[in-house]
Protein backbone atom coordinates (compact mmCIF):
# COMPACT_ATOMS: atom_id res chain seq x y z
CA UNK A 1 0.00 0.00 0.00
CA UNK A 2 1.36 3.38 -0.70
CA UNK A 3 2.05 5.62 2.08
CA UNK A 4 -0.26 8.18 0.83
CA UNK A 5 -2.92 5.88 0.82
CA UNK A 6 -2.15 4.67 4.29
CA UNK A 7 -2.12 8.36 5.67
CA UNK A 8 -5.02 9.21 3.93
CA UNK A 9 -6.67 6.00 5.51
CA UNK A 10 -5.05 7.25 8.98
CA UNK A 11 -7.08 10.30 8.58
CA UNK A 12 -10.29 9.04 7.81
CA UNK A 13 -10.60 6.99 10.48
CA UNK A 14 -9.46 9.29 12.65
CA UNK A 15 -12.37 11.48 11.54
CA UNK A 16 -14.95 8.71 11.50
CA UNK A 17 -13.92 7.70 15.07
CA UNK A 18 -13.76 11.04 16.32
CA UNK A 19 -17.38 12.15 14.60
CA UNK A 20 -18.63 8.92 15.70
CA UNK A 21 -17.91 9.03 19.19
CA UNK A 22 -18.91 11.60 22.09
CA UNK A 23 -19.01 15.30 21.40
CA UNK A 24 -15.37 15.61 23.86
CA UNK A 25 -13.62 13.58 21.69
CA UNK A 26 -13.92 15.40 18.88
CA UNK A 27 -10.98 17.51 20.05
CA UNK A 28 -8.88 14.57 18.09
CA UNK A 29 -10.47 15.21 14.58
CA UNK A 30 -8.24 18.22 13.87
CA UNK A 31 -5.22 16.65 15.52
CA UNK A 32 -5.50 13.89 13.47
CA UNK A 33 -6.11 15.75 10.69
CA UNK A 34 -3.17 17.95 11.30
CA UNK A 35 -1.45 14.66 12.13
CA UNK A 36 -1.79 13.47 8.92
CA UNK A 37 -1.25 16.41 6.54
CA UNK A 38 2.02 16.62 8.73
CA UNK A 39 2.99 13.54 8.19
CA UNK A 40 2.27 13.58 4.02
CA UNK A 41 4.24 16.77 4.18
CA UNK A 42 7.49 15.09 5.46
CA UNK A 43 6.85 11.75 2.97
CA UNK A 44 6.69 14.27 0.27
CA UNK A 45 9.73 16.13 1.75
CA UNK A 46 11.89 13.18 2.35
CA UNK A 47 10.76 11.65 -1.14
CA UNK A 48 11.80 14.90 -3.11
CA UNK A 49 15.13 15.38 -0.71
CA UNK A 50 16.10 11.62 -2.13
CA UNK A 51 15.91 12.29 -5.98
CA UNK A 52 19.25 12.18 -7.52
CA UNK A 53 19.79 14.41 -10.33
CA UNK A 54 20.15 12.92 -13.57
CA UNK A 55 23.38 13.76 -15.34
CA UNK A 56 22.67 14.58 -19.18
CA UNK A 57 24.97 14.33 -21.58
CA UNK A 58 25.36 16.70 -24.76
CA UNK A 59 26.31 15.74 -28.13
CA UNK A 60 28.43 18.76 -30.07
């Protein structure tokens, strides 16, 4: 499974849990959600940080 599918799993049922449960708990929907978008952001981060430039070679 890719990890951006995993996250975005992560933050569903975060919010289905949270929205499903007592009105206190849903203190965790925009943690998780913040959670989760933090979490993509460093994936994304880490995944463009470990590209290796391509060398390209001219012909004259």
């Amino acid at each position: 499974m890719p990890r951006n599918v995993a996250q975005l799993t992560g933050m569903i049922v975060t919010a289905i849990v949270a929205l499903g449960s007592d009105l206190d708990v849903t203190y965790a929907l925009p943690l998780g959600v913040f959670a989760g978008a933090l979490a993509t952001f460093f994936v994304a981060l880490h995944e463009y940080r470990s590209l290796k430039p391509v060398a390209v070679k001219v012909r004259r």
